[in-house]
Protein backbone atom coordinates (compact mmCIF):
# COMPACT_ATOMS: atom_id res chain seq x y z
CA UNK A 1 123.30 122.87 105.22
CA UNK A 2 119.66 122.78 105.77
CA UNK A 3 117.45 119.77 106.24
CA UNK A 4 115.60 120.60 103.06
CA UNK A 5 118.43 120.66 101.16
CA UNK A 6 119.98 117.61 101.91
CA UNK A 7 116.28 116.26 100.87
CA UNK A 8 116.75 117.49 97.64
CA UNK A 9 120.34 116.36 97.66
CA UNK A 10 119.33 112.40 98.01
CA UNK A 11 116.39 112.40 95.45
CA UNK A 12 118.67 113.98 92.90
CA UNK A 13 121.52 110.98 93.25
CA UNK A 14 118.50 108.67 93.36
CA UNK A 15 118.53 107.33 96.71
CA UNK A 16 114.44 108.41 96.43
CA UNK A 17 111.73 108.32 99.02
CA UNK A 18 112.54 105.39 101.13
CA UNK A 19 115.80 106.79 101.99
CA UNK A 20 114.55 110.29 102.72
CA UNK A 21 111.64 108.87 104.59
CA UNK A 22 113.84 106.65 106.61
CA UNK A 23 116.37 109.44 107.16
CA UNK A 24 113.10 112.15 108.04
CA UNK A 25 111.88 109.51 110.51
CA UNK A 26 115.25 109.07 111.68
CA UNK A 27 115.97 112.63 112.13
CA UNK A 28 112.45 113.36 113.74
CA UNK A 29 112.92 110.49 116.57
CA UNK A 30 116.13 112.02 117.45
CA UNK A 31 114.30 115.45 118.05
CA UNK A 32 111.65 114.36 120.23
CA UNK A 33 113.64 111.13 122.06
CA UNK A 34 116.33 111.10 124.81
CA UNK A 35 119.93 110.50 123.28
CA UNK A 36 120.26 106.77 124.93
CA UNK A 37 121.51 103.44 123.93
CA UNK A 38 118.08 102.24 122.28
CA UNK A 39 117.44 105.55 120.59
CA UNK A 40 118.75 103.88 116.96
CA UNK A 41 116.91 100.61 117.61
CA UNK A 42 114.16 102.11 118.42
CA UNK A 43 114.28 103.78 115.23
CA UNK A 44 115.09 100.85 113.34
CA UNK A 45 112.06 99.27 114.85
CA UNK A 46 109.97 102.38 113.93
CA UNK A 47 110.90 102.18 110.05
CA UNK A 48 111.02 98.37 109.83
CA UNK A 49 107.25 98.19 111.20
CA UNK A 50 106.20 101.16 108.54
CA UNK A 51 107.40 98.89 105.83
CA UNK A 52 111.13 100.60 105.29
CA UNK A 53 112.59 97.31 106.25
CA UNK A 54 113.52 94.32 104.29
CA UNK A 55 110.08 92.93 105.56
CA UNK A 56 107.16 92.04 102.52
CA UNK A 57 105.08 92.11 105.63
CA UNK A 58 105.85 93.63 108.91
CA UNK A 59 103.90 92.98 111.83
CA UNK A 60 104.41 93.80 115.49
CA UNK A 61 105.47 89.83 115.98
CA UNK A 62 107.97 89.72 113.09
CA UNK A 63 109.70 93.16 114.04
CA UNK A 64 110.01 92.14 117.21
CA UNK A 65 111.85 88.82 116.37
CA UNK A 66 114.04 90.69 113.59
CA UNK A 67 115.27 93.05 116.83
CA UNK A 68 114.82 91.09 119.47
CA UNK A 69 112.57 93.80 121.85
CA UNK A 70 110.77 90.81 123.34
CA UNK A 71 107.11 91.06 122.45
CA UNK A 72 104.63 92.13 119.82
CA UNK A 73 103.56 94.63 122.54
CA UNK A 74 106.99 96.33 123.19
CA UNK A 75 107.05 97.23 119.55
CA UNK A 76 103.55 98.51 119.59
CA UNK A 77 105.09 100.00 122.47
CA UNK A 78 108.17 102.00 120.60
CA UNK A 79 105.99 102.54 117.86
CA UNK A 80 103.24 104.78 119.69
CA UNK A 81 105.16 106.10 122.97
CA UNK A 82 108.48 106.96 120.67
CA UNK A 83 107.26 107.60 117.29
CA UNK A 84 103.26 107.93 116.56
CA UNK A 85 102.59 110.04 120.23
CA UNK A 86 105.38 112.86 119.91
CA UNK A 87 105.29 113.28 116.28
CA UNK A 88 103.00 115.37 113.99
CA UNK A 89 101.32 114.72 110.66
CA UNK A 90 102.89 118.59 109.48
CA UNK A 91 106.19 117.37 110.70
CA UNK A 92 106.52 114.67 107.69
CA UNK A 93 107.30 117.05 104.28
CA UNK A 94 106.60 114.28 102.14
CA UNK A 95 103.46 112.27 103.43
CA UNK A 96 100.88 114.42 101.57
CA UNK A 97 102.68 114.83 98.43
CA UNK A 98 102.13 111.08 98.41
CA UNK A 99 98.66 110.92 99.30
CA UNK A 100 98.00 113.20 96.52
CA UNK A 101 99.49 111.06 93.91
CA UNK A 102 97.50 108.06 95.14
CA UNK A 103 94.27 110.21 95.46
CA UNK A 104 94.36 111.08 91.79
CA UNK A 105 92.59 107.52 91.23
CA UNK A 106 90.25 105.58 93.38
CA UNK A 107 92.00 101.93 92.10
CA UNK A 108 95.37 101.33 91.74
CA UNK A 109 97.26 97.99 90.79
CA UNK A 110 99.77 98.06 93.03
CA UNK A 111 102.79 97.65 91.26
CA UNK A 112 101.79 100.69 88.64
CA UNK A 113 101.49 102.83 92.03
CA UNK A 114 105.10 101.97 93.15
CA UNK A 115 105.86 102.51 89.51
CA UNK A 116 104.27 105.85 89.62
CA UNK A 117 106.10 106.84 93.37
CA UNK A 118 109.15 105.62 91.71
CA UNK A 119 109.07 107.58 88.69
CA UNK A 120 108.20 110.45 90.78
CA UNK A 121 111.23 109.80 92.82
CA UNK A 122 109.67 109.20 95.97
CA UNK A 123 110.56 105.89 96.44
CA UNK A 124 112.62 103.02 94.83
CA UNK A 125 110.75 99.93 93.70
CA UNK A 126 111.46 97.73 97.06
CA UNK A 127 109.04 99.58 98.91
CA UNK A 128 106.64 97.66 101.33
CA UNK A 129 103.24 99.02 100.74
CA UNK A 130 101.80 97.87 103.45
CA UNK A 131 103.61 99.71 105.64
CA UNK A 132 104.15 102.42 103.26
CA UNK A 133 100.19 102.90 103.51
CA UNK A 134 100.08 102.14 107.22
CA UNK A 135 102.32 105.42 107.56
CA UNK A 136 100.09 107.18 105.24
CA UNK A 137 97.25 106.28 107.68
CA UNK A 138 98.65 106.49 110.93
CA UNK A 139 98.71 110.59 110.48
CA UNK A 140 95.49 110.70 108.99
CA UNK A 141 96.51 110.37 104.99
CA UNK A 142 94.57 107.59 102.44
CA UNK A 143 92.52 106.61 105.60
CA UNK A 144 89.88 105.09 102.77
CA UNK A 145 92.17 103.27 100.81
CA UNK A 146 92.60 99.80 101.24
CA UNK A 147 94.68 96.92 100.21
CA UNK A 148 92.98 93.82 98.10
CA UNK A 149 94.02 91.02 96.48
CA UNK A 150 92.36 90.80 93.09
CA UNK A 151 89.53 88.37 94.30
CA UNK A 152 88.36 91.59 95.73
CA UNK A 153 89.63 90.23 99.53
CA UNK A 154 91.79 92.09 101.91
CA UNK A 155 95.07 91.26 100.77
CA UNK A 156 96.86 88.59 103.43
CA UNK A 157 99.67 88.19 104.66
CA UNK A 158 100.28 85.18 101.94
CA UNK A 159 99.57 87.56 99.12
CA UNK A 160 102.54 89.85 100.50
CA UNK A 161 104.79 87.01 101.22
CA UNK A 162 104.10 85.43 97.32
CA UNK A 163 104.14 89.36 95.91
CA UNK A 164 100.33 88.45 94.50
CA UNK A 165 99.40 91.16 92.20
CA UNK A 166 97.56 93.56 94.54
CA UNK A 167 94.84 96.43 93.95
CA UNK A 168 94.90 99.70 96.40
CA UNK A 169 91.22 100.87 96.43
CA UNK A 170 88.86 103.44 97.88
CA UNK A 171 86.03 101.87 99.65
CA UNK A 172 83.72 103.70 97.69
CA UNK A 173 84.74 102.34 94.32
CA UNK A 174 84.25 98.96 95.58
CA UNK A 175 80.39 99.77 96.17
CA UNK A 176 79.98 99.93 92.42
């Protein structure tokens, strides 16, 4: 059975993005990593920092405390000499599909954009968006988007603990 197909497999029992991106992640770490006893931690680490955790927030300090790698720095660590180094932005099939639903406008609210992934059925309404848009970023997607609270401020780590209501903006609508 093909990768693809087992893809299309999850989104059509409604697993949805999340799953497949935590599985494509998954599945690409094994490909360019060594087979050894951190391999799946690593991985963990790698999808818990991108916001496919249980995390409203992740950081480098509060992934490394969920799996206990020992610093902020080792999971910077994991994230760019296991993950973000070996891997390519063609090598995610999903990533731009995104980017091009959160393209179509230069503001979102927040929750209408998970709304939107969900309804698309790339993701399920617990996503992280933080991280979720860190991903996006890291290979080179939404790199002019930004996340604000609705004082027009970056949004803080308080607004994503309290689930504030959040905006998603291009930096050129907020010019005007």
């Amino acid at each position: 059975m093909s990768l693809r197909l087992i893809y299309h497999i999850i989104i059509k029992y409604g697993e949805g993005m999340i799953g497949m991106l935590k599985m494509e992640i998954a599945d690409l770490m094994k490909s360019v990593n060594r087979n050894n006893r951190t391999l799946n931690r690593n991985i963990q680490v790698v999808q818990s920092y991108f916001g496919l955790g249980n995390q409203a927030n992740p950081t480098y300090d509060s992934v490394s405390r969920e799996f206990g790698v020992g610093s902020r720095e080792r999971v910077r660590q994991i994230k760019t000499g296991k993950f973000v180094n070996r891997i390519h932005k063609e090598d995610f099939s999903m990533l731009a599909s995104i980017s091009n639903i959160i393209e179509q406008n230069d503001i979102w609210y927040v929750d209408d954009l998970i709304q939107k992934l969900f309804q698309e059925g790339f993701c399920d309404k617990d996503v992280h968006i933080k991280g979720l848009i860190r991903l996006l970023q890291t290979f080179d997607y939404c790199q002019e988007y930004q996340l604000l609270n609705l004082d027009m401020e970056q949004a803080t780590e308080e607004n994503f603990v309290r689930k504030a209501k959040l905006l998603l903006m291009k930096e050129s609508s907020q010019e005007t």
